[in-house]
Structure formats: C-alpha cells, structure tokens
PDB file of N, CA and C in Angstrom:
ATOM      1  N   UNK A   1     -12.154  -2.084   6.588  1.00  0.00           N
ATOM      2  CA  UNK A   1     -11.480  -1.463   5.462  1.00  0.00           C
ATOM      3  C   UNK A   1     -11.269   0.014   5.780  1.00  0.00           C
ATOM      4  N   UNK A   2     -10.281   0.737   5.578  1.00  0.00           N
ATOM      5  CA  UNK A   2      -9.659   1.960   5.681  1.00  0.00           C
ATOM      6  C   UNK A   2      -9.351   2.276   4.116  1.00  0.00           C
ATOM      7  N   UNK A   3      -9.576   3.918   3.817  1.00  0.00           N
ATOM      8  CA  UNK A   3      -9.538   4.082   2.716  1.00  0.00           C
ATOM      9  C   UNK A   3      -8.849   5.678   2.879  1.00  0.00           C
ATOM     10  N   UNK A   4      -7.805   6.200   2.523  1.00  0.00           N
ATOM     11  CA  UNK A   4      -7.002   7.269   2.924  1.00  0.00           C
ATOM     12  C   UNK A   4      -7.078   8.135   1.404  1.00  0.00           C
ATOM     13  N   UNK A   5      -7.658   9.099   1.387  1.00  0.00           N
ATOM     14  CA  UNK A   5      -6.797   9.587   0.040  1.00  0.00           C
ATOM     15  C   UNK A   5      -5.902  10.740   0.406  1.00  0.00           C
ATOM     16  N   UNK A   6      -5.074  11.293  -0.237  1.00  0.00           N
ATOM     17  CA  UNK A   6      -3.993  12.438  -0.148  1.00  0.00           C
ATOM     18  C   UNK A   6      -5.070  13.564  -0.412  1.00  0.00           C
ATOM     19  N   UNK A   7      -5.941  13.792  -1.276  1.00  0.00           N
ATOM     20  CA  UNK A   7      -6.276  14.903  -1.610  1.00  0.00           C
ATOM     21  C   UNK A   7      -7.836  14.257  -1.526  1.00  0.00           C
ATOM     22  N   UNK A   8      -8.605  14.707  -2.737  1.00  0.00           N
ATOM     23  CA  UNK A   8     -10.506  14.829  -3.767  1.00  0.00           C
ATOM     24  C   UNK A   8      -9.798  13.420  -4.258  1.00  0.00           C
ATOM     25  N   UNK A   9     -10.691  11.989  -4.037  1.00  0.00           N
ATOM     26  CA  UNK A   9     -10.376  10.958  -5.026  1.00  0.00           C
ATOM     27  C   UNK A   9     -10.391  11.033  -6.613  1.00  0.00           C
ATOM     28  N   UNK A  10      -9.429  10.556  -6.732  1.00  0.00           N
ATOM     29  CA  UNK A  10      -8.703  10.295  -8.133  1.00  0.00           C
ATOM     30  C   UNK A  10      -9.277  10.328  -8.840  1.00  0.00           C
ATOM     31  N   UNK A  11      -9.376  10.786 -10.131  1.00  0.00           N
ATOM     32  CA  UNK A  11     -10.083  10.685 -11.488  1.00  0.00           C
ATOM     33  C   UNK A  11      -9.284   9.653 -12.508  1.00  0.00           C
ATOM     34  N   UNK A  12     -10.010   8.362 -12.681  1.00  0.00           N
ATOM     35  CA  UNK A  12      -9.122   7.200 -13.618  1.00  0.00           C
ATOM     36  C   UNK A  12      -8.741   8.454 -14.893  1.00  0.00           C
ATOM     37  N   UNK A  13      -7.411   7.722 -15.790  1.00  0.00           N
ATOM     38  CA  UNK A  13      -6.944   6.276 -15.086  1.00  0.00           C
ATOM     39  C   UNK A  13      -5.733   6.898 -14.002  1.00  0.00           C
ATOM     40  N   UNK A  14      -5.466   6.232 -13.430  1.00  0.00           N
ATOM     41  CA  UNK A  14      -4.150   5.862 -12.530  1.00  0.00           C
ATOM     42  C   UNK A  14      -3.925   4.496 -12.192  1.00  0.00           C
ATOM     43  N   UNK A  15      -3.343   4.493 -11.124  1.00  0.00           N
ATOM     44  CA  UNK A  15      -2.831   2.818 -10.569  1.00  0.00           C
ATOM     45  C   UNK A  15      -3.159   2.227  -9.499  1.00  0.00           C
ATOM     46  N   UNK A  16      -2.972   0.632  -9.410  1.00  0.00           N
ATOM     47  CA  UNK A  16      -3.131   0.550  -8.036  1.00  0.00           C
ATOM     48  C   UNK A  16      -2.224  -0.373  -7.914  1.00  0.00           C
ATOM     49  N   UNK A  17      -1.342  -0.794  -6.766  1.00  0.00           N
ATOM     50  CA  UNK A  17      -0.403  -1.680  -6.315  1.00  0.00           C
ATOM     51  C   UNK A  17      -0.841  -2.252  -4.853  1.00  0.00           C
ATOM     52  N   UNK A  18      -1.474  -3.411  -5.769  1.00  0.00           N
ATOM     53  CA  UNK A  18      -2.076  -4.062  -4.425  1.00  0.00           C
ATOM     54  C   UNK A  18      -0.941  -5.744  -3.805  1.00  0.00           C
ATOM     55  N   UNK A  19      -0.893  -5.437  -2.706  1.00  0.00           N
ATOM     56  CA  UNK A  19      -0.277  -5.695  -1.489  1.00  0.00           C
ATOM     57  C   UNK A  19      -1.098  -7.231  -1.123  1.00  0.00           C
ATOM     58  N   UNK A  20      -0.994  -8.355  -0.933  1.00  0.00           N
ATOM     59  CA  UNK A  20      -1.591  -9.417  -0.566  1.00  0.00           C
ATOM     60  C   UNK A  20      -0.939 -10.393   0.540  1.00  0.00           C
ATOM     61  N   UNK A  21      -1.050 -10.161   1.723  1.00  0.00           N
ATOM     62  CA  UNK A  21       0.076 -10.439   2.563  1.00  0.00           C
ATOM     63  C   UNK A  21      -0.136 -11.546   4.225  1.00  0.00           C
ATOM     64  N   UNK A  22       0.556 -12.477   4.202  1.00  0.00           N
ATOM     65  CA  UNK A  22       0.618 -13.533   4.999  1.00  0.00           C
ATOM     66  C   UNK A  22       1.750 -13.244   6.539  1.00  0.00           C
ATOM     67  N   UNK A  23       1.457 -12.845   7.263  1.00  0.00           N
ATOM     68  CA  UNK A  23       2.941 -12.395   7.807  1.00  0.00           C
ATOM     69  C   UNK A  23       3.420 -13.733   8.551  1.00  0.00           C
ATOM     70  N   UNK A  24       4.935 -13.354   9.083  1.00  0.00           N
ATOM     71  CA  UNK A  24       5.220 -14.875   9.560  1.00  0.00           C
ATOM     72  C   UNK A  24       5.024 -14.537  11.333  1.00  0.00           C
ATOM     73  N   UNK A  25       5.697 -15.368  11.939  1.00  0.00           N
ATOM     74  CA  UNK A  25       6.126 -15.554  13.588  1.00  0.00           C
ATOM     75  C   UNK A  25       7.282 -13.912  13.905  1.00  0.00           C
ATOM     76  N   UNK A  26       7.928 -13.804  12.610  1.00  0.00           N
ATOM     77  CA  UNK A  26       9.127 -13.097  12.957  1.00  0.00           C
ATOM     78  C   UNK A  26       8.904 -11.720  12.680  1.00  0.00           C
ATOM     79  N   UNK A  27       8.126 -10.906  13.492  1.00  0.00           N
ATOM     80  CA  UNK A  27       8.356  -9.407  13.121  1.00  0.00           C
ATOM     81  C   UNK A  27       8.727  -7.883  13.940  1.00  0.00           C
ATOM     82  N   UNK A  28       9.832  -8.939  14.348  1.00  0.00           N
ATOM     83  CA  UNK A  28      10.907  -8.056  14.733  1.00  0.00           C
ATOM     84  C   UNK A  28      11.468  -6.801  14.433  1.00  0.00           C
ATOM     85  N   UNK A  29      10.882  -5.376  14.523  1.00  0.00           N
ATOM     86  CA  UNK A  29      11.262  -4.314  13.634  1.00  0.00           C
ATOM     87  C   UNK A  29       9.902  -3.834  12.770  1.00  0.00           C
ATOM     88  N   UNK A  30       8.961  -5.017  12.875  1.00  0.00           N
ATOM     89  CA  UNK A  30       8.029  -4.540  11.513  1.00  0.00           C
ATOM     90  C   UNK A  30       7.518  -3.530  11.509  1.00  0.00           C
ATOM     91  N   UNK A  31       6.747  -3.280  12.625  1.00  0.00           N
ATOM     92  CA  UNK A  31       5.480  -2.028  13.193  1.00  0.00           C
ATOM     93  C   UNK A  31       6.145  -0.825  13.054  1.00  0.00           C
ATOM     94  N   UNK A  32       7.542  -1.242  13.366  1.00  0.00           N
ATOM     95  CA  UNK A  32       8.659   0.317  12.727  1.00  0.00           C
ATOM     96  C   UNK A  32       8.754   0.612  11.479  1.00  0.00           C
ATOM     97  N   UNK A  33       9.039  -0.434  10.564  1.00  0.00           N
ATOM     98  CA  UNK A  33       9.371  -0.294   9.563  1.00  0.00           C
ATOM     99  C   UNK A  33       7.932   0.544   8.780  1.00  0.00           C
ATOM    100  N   UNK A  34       6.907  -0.347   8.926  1.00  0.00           N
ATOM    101  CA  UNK A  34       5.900  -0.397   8.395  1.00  0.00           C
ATOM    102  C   UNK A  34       5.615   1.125   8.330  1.00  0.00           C
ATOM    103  N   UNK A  35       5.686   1.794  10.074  1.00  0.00           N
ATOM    104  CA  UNK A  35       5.272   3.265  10.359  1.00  0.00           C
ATOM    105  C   UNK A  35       5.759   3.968   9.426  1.00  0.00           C
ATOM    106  N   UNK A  36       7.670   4.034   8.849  1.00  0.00           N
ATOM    107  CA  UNK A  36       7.969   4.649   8.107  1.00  0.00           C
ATOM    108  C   UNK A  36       7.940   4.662   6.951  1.00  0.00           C
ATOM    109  N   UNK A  37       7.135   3.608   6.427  1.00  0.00           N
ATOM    110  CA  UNK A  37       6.755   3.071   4.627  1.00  0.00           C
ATOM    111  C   UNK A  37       6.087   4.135   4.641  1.00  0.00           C
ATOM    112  N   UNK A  38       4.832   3.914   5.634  1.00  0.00           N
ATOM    113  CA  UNK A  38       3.807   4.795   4.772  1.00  0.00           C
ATOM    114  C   UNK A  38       4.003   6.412   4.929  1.00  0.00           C
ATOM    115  N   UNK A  39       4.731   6.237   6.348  1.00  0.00           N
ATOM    116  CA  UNK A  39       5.334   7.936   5.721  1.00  0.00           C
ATOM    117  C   UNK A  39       5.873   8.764   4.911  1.00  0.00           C
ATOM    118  N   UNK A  40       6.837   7.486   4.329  1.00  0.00           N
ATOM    119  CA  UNK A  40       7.692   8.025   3.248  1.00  0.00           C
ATOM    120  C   UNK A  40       6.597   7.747   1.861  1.00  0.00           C
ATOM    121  N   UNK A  41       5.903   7.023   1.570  1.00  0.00           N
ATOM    122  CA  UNK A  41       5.032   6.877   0.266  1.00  0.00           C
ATOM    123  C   UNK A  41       4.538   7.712   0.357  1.00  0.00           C
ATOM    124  N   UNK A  42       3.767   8.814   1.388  1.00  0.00           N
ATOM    125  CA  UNK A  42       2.621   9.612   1.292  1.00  0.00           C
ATOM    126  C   UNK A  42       3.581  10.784   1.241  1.00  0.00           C
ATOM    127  N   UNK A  43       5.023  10.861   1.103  1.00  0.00           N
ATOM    128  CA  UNK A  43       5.721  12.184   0.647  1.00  0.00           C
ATOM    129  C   UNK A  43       6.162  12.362  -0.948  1.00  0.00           C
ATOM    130  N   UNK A  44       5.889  10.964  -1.514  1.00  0.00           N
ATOM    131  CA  UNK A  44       6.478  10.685  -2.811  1.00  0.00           C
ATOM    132  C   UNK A  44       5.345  11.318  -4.060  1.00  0.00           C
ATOM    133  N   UNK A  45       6.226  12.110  -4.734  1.00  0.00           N
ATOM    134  CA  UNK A  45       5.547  12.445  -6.029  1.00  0.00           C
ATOM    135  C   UNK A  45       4.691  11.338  -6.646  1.00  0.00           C
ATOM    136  N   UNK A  46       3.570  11.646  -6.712  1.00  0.00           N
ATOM    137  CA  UNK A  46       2.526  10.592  -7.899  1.00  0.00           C
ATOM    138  C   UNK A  46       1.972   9.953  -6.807  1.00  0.00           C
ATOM    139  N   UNK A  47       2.113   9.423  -5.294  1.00  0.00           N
ATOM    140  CA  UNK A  47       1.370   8.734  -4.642  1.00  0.00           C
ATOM    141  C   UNK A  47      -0.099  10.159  -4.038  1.00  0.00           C
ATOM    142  N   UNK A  48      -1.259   8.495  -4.471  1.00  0.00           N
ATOM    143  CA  UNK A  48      -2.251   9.401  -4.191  1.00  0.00           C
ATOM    144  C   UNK A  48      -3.002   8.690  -3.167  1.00  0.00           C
ATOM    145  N   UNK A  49      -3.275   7.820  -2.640  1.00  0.00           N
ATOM    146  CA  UNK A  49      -3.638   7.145  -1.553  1.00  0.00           C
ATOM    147  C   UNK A  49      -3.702   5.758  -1.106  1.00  0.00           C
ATOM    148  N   UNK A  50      -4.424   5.511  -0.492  1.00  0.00           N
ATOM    149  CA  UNK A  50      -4.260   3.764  -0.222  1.00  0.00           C
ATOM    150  C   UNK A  50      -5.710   3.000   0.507  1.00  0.00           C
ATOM    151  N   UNK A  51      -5.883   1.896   0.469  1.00  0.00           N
ATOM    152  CA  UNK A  51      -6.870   1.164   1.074  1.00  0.00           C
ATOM    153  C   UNK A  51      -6.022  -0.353   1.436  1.00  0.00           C
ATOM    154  N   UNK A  52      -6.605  -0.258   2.792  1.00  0.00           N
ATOM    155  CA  UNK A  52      -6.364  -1.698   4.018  1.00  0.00           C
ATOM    156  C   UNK A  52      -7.378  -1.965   4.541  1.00  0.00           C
ATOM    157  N   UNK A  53      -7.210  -3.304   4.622  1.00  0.00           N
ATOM    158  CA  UNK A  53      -8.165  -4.252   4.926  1.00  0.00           C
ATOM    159  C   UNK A  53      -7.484  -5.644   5.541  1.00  0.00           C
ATOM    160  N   UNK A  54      -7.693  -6.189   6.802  1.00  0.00           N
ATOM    161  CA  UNK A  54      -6.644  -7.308   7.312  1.00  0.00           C
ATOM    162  C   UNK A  54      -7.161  -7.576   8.622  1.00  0.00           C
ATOM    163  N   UNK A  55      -6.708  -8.389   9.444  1.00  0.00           N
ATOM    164  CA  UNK A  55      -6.445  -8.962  10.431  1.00  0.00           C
ATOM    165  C   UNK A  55      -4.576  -9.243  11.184  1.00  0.00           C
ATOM    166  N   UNK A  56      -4.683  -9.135  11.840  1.00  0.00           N
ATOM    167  CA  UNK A  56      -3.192  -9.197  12.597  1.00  0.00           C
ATOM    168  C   UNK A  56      -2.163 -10.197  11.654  1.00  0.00           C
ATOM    169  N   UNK A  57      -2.409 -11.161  10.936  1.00  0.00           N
ATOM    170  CA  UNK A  57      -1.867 -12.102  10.431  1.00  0.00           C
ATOM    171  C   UNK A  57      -1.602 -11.429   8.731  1.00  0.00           C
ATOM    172  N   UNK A  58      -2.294 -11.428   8.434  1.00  0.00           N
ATOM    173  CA  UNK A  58      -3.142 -11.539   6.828  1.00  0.00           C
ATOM    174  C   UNK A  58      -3.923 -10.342   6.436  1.00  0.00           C
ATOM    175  N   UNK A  59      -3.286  -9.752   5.454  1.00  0.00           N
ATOM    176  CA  UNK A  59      -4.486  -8.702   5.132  1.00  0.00           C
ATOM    177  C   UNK A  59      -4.058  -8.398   3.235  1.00  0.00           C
ATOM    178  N   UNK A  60      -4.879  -7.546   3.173  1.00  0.00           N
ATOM    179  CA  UNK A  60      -4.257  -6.445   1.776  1.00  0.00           C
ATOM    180  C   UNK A  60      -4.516  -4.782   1.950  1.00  0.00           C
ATOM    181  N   UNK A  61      -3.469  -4.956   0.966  1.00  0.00           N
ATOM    182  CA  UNK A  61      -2.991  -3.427   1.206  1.00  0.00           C
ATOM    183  C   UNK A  61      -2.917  -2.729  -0.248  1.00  0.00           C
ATOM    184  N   UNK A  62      -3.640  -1.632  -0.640  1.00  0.00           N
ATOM    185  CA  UNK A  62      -3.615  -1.018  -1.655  1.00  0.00           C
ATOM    186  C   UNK A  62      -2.748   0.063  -1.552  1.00  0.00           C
ATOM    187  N   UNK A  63      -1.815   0.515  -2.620  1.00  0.00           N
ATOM    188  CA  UNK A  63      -1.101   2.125  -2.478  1.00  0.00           C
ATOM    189  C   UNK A  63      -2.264   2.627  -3.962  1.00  0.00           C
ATOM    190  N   UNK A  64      -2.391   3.984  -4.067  1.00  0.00           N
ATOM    191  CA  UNK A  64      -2.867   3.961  -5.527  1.00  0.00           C
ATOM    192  C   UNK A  64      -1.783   5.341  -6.208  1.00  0.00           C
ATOM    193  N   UNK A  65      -1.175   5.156  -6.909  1.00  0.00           N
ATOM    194  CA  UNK A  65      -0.168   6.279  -7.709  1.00  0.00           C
ATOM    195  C   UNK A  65      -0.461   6.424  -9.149  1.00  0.00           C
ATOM    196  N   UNK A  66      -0.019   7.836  -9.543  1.00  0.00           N
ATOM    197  CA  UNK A  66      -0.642   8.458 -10.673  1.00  0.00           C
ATOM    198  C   UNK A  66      -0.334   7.853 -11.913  1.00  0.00           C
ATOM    199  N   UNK A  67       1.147   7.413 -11.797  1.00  0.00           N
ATOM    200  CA  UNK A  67       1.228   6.917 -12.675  1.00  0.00           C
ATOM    201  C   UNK A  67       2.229   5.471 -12.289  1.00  0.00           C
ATOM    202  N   UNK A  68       2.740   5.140 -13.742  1.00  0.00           N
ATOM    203  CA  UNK A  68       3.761   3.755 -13.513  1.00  0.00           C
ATOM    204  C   UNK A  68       5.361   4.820 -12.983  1.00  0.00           C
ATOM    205  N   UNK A  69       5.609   5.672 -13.759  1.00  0.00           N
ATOM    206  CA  UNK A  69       6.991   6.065 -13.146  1.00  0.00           C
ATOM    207  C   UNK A  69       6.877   6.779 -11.186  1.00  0.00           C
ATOM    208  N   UNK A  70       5.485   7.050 -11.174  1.00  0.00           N
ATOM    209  CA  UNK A  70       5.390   7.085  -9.459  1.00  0.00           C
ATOM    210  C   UNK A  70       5.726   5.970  -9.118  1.00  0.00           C
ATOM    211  N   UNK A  71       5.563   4.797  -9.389  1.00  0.00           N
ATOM    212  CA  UNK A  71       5.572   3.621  -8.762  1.00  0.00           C
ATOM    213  C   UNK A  71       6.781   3.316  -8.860  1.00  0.00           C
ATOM    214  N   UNK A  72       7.828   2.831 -10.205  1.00  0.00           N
ATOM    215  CA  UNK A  72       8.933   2.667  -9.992  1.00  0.00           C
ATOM    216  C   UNK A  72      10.540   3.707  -9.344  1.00  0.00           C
ATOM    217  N   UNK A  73      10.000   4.740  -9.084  1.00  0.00           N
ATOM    218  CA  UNK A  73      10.592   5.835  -7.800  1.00  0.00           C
ATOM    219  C   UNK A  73      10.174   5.325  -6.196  1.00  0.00           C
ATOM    220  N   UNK A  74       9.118   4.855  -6.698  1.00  0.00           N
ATOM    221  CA  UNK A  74       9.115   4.471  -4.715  1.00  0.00           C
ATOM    222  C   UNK A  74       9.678   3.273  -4.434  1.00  0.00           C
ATOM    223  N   UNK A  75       9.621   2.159  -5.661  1.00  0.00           N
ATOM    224  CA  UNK A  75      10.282   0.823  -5.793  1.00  0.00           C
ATOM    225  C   UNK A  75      11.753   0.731  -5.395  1.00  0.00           C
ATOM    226  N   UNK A  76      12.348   2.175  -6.413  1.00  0.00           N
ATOM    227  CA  UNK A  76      13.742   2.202  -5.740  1.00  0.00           C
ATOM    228  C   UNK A  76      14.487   3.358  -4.723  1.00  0.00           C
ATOM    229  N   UNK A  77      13.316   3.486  -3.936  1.00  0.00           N
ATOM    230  CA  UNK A  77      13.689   4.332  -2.799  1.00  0.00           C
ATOM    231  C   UNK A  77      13.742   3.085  -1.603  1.00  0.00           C
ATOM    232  N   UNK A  78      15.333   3.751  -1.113  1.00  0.00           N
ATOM    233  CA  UNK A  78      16.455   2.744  -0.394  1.00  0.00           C
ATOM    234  C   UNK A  78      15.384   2.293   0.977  1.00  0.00           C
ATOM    235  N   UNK A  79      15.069   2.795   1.724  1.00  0.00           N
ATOM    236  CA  UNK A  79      14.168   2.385   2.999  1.00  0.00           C
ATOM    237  C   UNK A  79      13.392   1.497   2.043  1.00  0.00           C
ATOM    238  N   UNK A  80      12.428   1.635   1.196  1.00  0.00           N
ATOM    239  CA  UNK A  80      11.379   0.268   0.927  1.00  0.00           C
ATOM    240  C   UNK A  80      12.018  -0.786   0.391  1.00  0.00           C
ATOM    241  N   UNK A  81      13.238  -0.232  -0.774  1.00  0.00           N
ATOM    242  CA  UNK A  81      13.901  -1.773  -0.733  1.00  0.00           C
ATOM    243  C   UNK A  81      14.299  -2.503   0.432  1.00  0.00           C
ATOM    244  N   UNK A  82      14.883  -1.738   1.717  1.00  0.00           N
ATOM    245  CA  UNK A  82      15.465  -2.834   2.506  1.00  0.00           C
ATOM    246  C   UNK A  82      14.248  -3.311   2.973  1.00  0.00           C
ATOM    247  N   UNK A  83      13.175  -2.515   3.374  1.00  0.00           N
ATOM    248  CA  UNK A  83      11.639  -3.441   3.986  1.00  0.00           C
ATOM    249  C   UNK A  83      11.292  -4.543   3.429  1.00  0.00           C
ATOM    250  N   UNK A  84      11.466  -4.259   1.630  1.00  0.00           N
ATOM    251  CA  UNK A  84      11.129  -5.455   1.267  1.00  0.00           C
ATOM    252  C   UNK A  84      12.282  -6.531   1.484  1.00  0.00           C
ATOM    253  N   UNK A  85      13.136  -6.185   1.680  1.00  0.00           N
ATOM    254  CA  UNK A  85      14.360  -7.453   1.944  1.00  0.00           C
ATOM    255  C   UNK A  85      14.074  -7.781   3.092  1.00  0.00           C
ATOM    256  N   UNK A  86      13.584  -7.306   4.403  1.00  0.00           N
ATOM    257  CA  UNK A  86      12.992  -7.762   5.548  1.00  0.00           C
ATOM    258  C   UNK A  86      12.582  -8.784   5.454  1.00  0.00           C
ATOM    259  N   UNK A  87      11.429  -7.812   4.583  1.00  0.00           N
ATOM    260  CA  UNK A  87       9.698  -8.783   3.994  1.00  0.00           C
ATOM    261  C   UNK A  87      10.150 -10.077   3.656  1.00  0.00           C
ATOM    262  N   UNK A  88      11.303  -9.901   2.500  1.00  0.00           N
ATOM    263  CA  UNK A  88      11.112 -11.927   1.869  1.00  0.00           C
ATOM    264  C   UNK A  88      12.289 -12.567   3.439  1.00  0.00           C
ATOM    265  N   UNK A  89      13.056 -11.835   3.573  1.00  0.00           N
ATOM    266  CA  UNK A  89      14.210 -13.001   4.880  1.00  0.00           C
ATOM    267  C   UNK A  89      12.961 -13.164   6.343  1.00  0.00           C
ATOM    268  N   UNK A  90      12.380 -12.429   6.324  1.00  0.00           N
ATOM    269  CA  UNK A  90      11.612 -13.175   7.558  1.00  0.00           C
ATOM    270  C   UNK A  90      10.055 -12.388   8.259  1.00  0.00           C
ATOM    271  N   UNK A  91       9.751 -11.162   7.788  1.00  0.00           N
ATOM    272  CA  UNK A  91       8.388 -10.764   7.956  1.00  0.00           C
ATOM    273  C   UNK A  91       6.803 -11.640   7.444  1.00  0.00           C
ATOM    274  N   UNK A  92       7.264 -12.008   6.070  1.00  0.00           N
ATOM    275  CA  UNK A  92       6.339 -12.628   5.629  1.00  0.00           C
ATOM    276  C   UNK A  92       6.301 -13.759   5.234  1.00  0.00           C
ATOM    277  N   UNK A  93       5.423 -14.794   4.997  1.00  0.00           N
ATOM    278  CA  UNK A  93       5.357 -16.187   5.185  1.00  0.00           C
ATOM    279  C   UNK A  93       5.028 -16.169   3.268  1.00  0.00           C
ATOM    280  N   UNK A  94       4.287 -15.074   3.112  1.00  0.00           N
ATOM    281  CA  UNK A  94       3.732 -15.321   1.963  1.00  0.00           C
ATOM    282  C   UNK A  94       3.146 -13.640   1.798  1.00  0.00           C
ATOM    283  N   UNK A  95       3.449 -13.030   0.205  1.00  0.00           N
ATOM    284  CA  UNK A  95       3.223 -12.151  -0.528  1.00  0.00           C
ATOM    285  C   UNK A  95       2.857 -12.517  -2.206  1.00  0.00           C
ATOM    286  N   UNK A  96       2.106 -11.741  -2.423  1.00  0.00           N
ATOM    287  CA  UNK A  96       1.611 -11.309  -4.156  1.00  0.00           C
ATOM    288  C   UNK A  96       1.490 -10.218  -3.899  1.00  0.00           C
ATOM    289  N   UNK A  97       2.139  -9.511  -4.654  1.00  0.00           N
ATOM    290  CA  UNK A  97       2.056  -8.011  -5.597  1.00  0.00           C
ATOM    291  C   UNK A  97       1.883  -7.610  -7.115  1.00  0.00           C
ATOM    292  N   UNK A  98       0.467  -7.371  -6.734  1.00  0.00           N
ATOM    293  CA  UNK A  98       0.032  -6.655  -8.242  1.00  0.00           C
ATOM    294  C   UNK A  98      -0.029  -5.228  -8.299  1.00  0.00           C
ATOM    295  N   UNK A  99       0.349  -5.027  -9.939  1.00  0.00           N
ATOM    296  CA  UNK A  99       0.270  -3.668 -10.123  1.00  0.00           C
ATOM    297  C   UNK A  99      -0.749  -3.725 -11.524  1.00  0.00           C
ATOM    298  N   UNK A 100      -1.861  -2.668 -10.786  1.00  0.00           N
ATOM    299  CA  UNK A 100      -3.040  -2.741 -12.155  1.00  0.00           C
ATOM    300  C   UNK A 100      -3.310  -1.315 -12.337  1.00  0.00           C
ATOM    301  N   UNK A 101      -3.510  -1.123 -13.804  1.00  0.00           N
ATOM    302  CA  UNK A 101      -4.150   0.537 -14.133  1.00  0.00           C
ATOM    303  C   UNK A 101      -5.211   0.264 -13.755  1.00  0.00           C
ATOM    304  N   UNK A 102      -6.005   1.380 -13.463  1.00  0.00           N
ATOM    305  CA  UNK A 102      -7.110   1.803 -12.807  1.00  0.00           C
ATOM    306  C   UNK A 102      -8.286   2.371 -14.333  1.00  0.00           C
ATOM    307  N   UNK A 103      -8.923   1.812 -14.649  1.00  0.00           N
ATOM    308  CA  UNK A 103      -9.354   2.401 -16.018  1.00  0.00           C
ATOM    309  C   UNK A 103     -10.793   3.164 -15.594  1.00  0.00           C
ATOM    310  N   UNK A 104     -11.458   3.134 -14.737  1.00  0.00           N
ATOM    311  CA  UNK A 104     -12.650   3.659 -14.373  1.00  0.00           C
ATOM    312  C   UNK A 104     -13.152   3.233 -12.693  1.00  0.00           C
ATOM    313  N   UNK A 105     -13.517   4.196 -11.943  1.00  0.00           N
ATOM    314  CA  UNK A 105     -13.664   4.268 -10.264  1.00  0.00           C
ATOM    315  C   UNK A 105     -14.778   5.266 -10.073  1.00  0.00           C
ATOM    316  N   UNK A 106     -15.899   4.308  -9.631  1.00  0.00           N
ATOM    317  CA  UNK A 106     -17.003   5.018  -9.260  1.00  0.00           C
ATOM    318  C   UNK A 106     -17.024   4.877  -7.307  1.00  0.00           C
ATOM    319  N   UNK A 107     -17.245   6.139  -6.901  1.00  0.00           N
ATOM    320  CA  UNK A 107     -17.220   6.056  -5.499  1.00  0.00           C
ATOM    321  C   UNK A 107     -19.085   6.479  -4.954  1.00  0.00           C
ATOM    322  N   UNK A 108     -19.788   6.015  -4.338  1.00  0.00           N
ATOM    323  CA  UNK A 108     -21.470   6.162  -4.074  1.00  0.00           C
ATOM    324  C   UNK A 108     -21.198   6.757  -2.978  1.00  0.00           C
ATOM    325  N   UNK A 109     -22.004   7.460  -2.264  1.00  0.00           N
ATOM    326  CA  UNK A 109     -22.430   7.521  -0.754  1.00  0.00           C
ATOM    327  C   UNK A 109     -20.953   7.876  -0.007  1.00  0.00           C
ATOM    328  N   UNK A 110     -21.356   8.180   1.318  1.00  0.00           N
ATOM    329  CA  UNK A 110     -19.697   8.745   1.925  1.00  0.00           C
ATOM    330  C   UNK A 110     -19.690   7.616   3.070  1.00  0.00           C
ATOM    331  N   UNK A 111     -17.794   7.509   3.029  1.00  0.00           N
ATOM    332  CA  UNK A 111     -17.900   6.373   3.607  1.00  0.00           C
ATOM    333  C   UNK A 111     -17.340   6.694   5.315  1.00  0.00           C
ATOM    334  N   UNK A 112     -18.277   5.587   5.834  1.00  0.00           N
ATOM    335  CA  UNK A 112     -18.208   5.915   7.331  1.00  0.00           C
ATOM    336  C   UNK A 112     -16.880   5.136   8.253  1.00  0.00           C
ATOM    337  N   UNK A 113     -16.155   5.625   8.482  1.00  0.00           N
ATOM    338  CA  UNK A 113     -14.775   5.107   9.361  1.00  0.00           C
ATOM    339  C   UNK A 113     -15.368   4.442  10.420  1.00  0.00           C
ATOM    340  N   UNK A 114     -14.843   3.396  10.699  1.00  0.00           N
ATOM    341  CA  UNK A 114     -15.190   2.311  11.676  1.00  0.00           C
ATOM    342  C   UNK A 114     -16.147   1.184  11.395  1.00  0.00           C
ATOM    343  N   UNK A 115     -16.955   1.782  10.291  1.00  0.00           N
ATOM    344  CA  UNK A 115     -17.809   0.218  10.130  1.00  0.00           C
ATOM    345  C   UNK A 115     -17.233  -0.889   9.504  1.00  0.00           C
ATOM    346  N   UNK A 116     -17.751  -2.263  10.006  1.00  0.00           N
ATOM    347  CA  UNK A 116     -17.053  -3.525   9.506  1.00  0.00           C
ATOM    348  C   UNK A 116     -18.072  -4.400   8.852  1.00  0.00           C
TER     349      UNK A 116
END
C-alpha cells in the first residue's frame, strides 16, 4: 500500500473516489496514460491525495478530494475522460467506482514506505 498526500493529512470531512480495478490483456498506451492521470489530478484544485494498493493485474486505487465539485472538474477534464474511454474499450476487464464522503480519519503511528 502507498499512501501520497499533497500536503498535512486531511481533516474529515472530504472524499474519497475509490478505484476497484481488473485490467485486461490490452494495455497498449496504459503506463502512459496512467503517468499523465496522476499528474494532471495532483494539479487540480480540491485534489488532496491518494492511496494504492495492487498487483500487476488487479488492484485499488484511492484519489481523496475536498470536496464533490473537486471531483466533478476532474471527471470532466478532457485527458481523463478519454482514459476512461480507453478504460471501458479495452484497458480493463472489469471496474467499480465509488465515491464516498469521508466523515471521520484517524491516522496512528508513521507510516513506513516499503512494508508489505
């Protein structure tokens, strides 16, 4: 698990748009595409960080944004729509996307990069 924040973690509430993802045979372009998602999300007003967790195939993917109108600005920013049009014609075999408020986030202890 990887856990990125932009800034000091978040003080609820905010959001989270979690990512649940199957990829297919075909990902032709992806590792590109993918590079420039998260570049462009981590420039967007209201995005505040993210958590991944996966294997080469299969993983999830958290964005977390401040609010709901952060989220629907990155929804219709033109590069992630076409990714996601990628996504359903042939990247992924299988997706769920949820979007949940965040009502309370307790973080313990500091967390160490690389452990599994």
């Amino acid at each position: 698990m990887i856990t990125h924040w932009k800034g000091d973690p978040p003080v609820a509430p905010y959001y989270a748009v979690i990512f649940i993802s199957q990829k297919s045979e075909q990902l032709d372009g992806y590792a590109e595409a993918d590079a420039e998602m998260m570049s462009e999300a981590q420039k967007q007003e209201g995005y505040l960080g993210y958590s991944s967790s996966g294997e080469p195939k299969q993983g999830i993917f958290i964005s977390y944004w401040q609010d709901q109108e952060s989220i629907q600005k990155w929804r219709a920013h033109s590069g992630h729509i076409q990714a996601k049009q990628n996504g359903k014609q042939s990247w992924y075999n299988y997706y769920h996307s949820i979007i949940a408020k965040v009502e309370r986030s307790v973080i313990h202890g500091e967390w160490l990069e690389g452990i599994q």
